[in-house]
N, C-alpha and C. Protein backbone atom coordinates (compact mmCIF):
# COMPACT_ATOMS: atom_id res chain seq x y z
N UNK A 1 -2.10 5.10 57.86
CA UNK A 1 -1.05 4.38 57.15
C UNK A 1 0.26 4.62 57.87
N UNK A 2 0.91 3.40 58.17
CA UNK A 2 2.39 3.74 58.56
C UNK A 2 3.38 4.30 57.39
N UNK A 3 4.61 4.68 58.50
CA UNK A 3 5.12 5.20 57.14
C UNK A 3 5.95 4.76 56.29
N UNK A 4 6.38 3.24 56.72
CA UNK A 4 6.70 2.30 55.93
C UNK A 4 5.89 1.89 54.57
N UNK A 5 4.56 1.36 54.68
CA UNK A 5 3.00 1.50 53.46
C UNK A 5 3.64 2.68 52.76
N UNK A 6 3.50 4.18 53.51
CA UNK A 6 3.45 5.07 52.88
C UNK A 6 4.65 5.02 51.79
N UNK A 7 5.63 4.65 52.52
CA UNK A 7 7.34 5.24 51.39
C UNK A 7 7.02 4.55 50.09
N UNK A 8 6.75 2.67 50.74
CA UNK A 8 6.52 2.18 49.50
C UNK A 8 5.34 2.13 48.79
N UNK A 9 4.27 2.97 49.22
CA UNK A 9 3.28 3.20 47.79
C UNK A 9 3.89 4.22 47.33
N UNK A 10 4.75 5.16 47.84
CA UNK A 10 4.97 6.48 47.08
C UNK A 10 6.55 5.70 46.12
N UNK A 11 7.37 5.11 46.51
CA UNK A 11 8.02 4.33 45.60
C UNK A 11 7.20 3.89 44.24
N UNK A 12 6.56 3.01 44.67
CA UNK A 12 5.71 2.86 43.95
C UNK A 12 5.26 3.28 42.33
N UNK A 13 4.47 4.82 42.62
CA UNK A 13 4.09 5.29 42.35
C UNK A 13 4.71 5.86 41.42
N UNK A 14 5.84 6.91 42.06
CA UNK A 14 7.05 7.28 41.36
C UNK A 14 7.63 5.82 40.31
N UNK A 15 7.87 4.61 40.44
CA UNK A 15 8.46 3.81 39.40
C UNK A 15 7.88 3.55 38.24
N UNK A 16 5.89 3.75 38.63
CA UNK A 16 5.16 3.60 37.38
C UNK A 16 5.27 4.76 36.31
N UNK A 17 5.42 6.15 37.30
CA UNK A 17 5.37 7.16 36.52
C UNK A 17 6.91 7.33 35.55
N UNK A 18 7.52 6.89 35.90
CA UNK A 18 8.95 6.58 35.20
C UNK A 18 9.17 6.05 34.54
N UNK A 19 8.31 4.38 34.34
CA UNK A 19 8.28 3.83 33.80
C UNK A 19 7.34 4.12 32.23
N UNK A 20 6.26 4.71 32.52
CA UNK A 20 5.73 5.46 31.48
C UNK A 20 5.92 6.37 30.56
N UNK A 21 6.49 7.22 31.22
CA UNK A 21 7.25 8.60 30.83
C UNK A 21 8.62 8.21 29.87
N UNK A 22 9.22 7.12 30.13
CA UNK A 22 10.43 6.53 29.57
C UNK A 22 9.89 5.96 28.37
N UNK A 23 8.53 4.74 28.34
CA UNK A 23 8.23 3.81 27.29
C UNK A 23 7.97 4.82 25.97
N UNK A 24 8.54 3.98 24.57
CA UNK A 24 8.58 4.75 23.49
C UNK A 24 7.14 5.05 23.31
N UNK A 25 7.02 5.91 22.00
CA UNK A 25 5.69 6.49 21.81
C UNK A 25 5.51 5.00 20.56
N UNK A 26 3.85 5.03 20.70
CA UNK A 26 3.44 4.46 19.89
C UNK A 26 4.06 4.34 18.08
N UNK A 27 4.18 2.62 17.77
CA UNK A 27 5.45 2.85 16.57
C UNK A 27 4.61 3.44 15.24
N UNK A 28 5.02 4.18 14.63
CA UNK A 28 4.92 4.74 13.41
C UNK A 28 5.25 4.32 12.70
N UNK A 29 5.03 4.26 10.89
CA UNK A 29 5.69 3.90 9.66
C UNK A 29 7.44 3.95 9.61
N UNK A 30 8.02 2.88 9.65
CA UNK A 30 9.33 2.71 9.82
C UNK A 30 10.34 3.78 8.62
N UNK A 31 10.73 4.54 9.40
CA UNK A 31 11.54 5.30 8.05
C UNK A 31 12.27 4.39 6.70
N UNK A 32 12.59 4.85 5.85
CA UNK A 32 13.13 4.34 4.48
C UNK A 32 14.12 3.75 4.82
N UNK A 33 14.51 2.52 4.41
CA UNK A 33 15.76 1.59 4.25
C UNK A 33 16.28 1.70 3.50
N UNK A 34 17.19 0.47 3.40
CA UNK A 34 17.38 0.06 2.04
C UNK A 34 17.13 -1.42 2.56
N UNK A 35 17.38 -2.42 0.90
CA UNK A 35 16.91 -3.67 1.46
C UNK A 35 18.45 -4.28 0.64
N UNK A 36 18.88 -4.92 1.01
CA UNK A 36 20.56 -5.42 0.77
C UNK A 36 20.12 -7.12 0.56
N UNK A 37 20.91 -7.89 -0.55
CA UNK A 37 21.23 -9.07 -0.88
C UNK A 37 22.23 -9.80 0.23
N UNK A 38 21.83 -10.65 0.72
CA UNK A 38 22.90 -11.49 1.26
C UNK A 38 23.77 -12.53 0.16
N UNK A 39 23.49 -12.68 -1.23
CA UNK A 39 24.50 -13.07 -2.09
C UNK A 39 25.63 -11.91 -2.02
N UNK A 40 25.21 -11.12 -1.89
CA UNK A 40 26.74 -10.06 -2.67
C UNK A 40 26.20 -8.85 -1.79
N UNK A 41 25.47 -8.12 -1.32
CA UNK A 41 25.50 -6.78 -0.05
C UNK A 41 25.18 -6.02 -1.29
N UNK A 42 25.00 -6.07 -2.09
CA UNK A 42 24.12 -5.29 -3.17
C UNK A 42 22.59 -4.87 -2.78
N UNK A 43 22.47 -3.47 -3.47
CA UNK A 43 21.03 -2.73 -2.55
C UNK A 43 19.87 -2.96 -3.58
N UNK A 44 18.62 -3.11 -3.62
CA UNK A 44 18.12 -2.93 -4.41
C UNK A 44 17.35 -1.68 -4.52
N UNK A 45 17.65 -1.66 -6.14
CA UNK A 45 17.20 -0.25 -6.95
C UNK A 45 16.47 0.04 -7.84
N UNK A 46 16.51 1.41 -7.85
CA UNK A 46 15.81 1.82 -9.46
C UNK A 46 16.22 1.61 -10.02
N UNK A 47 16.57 1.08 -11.70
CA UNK A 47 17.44 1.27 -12.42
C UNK A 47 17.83 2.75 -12.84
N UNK A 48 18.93 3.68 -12.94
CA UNK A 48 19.14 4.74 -13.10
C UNK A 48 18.40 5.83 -12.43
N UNK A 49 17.77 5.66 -11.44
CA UNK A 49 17.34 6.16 -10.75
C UNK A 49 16.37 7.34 -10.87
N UNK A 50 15.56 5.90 -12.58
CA UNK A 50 13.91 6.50 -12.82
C UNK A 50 12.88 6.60 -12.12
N UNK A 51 12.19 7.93 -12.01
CA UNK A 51 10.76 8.03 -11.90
C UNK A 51 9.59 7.87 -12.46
N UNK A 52 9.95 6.98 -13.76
CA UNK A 52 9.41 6.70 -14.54
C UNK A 52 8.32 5.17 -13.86
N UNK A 53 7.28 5.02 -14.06
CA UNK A 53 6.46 3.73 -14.19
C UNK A 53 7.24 2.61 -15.36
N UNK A 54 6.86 1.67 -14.72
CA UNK A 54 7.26 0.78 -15.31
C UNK A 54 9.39 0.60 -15.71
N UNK A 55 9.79 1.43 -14.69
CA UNK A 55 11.35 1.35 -14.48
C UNK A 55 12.07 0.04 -13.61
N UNK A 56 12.57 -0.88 -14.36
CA UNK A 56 13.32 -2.11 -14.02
C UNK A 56 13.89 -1.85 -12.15
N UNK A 57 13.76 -2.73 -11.62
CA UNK A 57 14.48 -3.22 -10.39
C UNK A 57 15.44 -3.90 -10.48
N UNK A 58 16.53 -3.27 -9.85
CA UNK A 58 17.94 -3.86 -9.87
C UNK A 58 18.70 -4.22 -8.54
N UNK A 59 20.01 -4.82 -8.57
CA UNK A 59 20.62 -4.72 -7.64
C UNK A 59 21.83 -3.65 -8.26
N UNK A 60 22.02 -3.17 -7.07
CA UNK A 60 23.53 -2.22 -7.76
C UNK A 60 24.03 -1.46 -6.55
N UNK A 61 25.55 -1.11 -6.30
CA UNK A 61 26.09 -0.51 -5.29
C UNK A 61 25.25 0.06 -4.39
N UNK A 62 25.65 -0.20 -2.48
CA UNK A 62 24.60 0.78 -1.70
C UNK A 62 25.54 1.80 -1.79
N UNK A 63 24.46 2.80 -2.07
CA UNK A 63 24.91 4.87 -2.04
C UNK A 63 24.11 5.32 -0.72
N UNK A 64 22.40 4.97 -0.86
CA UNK A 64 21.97 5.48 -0.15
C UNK A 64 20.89 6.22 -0.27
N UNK A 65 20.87 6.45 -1.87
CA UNK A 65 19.96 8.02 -2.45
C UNK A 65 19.13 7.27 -2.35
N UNK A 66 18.30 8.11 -2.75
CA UNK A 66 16.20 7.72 -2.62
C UNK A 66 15.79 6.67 -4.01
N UNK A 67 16.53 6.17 -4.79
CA UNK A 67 16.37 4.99 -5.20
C UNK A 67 16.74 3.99 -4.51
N UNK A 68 17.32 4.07 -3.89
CA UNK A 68 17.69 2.60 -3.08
C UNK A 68 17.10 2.96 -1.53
N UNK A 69 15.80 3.42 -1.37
CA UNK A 69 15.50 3.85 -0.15
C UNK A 69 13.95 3.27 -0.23
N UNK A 70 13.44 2.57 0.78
CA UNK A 70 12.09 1.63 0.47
C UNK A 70 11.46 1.73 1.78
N UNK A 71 10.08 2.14 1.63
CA UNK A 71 9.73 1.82 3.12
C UNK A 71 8.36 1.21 2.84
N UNK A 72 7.84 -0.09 4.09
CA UNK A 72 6.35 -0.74 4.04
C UNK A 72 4.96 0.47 4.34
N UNK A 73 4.47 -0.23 3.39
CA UNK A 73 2.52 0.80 3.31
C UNK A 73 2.25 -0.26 3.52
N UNK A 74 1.56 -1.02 4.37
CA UNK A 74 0.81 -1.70 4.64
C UNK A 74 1.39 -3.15 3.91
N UNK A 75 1.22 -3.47 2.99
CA UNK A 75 1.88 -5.01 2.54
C UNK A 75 2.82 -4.69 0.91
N UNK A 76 2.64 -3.36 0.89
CA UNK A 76 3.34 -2.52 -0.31
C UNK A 76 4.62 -2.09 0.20
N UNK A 77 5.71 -2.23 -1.30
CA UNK A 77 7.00 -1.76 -0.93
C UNK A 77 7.05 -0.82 -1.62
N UNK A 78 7.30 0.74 -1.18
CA UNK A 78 7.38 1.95 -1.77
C UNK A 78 8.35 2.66 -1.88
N UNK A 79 8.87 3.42 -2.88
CA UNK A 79 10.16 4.10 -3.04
C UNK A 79 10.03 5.09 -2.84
N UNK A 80 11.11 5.57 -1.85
CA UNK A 80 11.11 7.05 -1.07
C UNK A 80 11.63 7.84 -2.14
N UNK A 81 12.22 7.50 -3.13
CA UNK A 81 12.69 8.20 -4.94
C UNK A 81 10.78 8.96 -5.71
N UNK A 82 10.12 7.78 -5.60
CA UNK A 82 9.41 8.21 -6.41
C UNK A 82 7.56 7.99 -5.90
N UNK A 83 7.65 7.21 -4.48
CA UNK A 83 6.57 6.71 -4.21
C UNK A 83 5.84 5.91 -4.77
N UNK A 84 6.51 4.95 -5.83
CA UNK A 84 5.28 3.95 -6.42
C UNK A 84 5.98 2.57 -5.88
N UNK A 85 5.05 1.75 -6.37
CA UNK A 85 5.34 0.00 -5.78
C UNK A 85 6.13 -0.82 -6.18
N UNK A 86 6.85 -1.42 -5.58
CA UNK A 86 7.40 -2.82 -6.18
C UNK A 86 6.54 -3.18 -6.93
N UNK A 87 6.47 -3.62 -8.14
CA UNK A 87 5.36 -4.29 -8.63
C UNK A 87 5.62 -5.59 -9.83
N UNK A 88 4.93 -7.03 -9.97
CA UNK A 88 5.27 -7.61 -10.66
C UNK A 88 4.48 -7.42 -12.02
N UNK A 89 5.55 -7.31 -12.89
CA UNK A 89 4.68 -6.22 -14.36
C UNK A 89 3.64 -7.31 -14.51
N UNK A 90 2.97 -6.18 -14.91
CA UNK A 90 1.53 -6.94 -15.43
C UNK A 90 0.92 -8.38 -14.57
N UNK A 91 1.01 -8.41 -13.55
CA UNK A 91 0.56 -9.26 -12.81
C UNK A 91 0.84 -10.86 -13.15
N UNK A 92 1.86 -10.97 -13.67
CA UNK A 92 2.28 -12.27 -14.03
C UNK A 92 2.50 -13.11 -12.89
N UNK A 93 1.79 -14.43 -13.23
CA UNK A 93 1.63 -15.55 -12.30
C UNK A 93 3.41 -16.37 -12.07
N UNK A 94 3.53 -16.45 -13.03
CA UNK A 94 4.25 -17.01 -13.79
C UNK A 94 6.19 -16.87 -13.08
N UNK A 95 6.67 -17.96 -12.96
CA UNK A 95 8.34 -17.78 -12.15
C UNK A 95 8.85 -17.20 -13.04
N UNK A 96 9.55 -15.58 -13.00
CA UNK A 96 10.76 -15.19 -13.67
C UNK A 96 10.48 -13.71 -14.70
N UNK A 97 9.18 -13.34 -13.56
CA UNK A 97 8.68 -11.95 -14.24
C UNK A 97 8.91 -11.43 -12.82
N UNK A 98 9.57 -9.99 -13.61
CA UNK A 98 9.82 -9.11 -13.62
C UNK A 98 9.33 -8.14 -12.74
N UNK A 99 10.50 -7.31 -12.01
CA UNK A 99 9.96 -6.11 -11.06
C UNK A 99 9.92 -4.99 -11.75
N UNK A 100 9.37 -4.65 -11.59
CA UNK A 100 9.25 -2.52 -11.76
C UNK A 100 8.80 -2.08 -10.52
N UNK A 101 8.80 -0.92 -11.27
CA UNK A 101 7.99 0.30 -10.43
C UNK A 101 6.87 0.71 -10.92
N UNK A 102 5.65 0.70 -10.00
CA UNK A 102 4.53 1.09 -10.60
C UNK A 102 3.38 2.25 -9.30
N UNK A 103 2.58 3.08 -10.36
CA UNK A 103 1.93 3.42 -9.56
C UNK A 103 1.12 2.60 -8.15
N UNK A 104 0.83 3.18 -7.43
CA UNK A 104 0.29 1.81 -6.24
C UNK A 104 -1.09 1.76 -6.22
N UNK A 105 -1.57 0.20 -6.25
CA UNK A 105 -3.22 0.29 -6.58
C UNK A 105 -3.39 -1.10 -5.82
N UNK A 106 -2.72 -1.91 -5.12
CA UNK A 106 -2.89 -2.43 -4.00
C UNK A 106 -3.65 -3.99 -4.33
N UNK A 107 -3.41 -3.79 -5.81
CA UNK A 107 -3.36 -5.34 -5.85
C UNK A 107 -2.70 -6.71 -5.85
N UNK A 108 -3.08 -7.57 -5.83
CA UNK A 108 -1.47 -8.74 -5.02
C UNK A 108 -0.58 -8.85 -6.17
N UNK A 109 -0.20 -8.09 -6.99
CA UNK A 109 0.81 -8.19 -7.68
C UNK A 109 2.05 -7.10 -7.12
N UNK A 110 1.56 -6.42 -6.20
CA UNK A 110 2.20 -5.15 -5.49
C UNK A 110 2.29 -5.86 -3.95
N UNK A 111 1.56 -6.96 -3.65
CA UNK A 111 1.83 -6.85 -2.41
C UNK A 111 2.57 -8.03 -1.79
N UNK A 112 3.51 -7.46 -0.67
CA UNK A 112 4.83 -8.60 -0.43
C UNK A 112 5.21 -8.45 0.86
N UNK A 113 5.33 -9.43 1.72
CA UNK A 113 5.67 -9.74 2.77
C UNK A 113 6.91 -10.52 3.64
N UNK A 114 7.90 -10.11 4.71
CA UNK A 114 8.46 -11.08 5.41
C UNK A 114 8.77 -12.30 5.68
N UNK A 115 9.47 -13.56 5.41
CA UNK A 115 8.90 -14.68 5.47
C UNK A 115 10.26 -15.02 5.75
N UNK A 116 10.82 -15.27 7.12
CA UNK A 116 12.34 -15.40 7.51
C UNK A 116 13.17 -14.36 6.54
N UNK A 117 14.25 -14.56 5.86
CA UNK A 117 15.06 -13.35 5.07
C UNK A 117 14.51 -13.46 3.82
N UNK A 118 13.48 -13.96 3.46
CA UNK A 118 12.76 -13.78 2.33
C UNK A 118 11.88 -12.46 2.33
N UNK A 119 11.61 -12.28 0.65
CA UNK A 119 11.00 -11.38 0.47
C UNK A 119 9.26 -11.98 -0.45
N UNK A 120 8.36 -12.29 0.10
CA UNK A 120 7.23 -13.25 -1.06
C UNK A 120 6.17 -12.17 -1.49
N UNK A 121 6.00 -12.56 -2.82
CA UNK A 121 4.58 -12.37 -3.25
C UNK A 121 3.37 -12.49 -2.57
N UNK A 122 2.58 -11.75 -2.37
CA UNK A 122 1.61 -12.10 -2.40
C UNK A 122 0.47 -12.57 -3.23
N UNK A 123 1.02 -12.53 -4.65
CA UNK A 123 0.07 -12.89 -5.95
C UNK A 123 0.58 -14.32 -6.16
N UNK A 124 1.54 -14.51 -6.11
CA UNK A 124 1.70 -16.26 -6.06
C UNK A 124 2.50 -16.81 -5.22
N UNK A 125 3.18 -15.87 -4.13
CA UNK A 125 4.02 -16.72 -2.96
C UNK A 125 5.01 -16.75 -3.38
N UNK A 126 5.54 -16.81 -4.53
CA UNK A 126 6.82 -16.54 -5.21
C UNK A 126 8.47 -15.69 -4.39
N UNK A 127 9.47 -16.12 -4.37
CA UNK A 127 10.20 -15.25 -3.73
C UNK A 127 10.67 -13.91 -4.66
N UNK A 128 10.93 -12.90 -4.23
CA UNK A 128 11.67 -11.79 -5.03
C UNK A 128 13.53 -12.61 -5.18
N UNK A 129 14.05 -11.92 -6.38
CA UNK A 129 15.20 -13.17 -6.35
C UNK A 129 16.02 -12.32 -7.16
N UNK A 130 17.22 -12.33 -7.39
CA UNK A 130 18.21 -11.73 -8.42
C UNK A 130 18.47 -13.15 -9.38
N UNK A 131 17.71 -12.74 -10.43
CA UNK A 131 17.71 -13.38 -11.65
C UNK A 131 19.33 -14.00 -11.86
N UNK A 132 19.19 -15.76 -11.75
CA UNK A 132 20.25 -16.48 -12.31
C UNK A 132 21.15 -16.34 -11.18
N UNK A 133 21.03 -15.87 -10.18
CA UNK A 133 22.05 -15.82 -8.78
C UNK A 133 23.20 -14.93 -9.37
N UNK A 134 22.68 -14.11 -9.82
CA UNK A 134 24.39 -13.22 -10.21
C UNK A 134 24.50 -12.14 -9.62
N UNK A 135 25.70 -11.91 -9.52
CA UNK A 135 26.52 -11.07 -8.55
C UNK A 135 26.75 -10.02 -9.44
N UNK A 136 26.76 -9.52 -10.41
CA UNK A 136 26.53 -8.44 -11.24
C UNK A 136 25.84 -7.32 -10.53
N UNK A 137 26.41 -6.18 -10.47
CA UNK A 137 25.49 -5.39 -10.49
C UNK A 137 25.10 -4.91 -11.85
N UNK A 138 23.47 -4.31 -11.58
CA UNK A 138 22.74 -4.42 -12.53
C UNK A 138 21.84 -5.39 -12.82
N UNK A 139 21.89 -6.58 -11.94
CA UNK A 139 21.04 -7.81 -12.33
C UNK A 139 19.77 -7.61 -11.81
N UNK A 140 18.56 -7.99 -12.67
CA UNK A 140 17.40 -7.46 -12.54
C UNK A 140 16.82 -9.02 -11.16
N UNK A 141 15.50 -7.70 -11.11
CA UNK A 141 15.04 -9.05 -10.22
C UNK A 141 13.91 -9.21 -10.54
N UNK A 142 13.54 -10.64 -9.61
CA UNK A 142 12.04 -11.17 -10.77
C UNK A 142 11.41 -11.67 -9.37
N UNK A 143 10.52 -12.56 -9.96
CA UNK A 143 9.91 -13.65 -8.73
C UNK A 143 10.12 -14.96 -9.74
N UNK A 144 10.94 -16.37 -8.08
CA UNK A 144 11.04 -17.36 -8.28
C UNK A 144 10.70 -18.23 -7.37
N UNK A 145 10.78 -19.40 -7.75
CA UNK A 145 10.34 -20.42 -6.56
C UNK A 145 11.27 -20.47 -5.36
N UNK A 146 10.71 -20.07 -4.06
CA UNK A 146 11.46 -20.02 -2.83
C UNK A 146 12.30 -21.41 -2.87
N UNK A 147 13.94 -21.10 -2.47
CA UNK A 147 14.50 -22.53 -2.76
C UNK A 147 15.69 -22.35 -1.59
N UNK A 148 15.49 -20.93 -0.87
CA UNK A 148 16.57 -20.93 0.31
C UNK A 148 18.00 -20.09 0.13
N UNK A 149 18.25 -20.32 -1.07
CA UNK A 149 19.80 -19.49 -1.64
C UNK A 149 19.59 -17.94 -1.26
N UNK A 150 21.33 -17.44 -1.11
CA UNK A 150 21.15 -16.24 -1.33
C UNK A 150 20.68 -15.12 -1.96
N UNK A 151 20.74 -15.87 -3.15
CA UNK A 151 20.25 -14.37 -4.13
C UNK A 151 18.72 -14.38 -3.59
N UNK A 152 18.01 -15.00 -2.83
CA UNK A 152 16.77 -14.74 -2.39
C UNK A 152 16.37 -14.69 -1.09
N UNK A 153 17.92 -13.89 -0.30
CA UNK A 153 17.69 -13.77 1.38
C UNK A 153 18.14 -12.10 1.23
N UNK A 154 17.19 -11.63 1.78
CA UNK A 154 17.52 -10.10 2.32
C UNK A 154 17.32 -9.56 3.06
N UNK A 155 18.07 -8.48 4.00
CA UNK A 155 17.92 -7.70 5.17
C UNK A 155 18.23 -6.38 4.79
């Protein structure tokens, strides 16, 4: 081998190993968020920041604490407060029921997905929404028919 070949396989060589050594490690469960309203920058929460089952979902000031802290299980939204699910009570089909918190059991009333700045059901496709578009904090949230508005875009 000349030693031109040589420099540049050893270039080479050296750029792959750099290049490897640099690339991130395989991605892991995304740490806890929060998930914020584009009507009003309101976070969504626990209400009072129960550990209780069956405790209302709200919007209300971002703080930061572990009620307003959410991270994805697989197609489940879980609270770093208390570890149970977004969940639509009692599995209602129906536009304008209600979030809680519930233990997690991974049926499509718990499970919700991405869909541009939407947040959908997976039990009826439904968007997650701040009930009546209000800017209140405290306003509960439900599932409604995806229609594009803010109270049903979040990042």
């Amino acid at each position: 081998m000349n030693g031109s070949l040589k420099a540049r396989l050893f270039f080479l060589v050296v750029a792959t190993a750099a290049a490897l050594l640099a690339a991130p490690a395989a991605a892991s469960a995304a740490p806890p968020g929060t998930i914020r309203s584009e009507l009003n920058n309101l976070c969504v929460d626990i209400e009072g920041g129960s550990y209780a089952a069956g405790a209302r979902v709200i919007t209300w000031d971002c703080h930061g604490y572990a009620n307003q802290r959410w991270y994805w299980d697989g197609d489940s939204i879980r609270s770093r407060l208390n570890n149970l699910c977004l969940d639509i009570a009692g599995g209602d089909y129906a536009r304008g029921a209600g979030i809680i918190m519930w233990p997690c059991h991974g049926n499509a009333n718990q499970s919700w997905y991405w869909y541009g700045d939407t947040i959908r059901s997976g039990l009826n496709n439904l968007c997650l929404d701040i009930e009546g578009g209000s800017y209140a904090r405290g306003a509960r949230l439900i599932t409604w028919t995806c229609h594009g508005n803010a109270n049903q875009a979040w990042y």
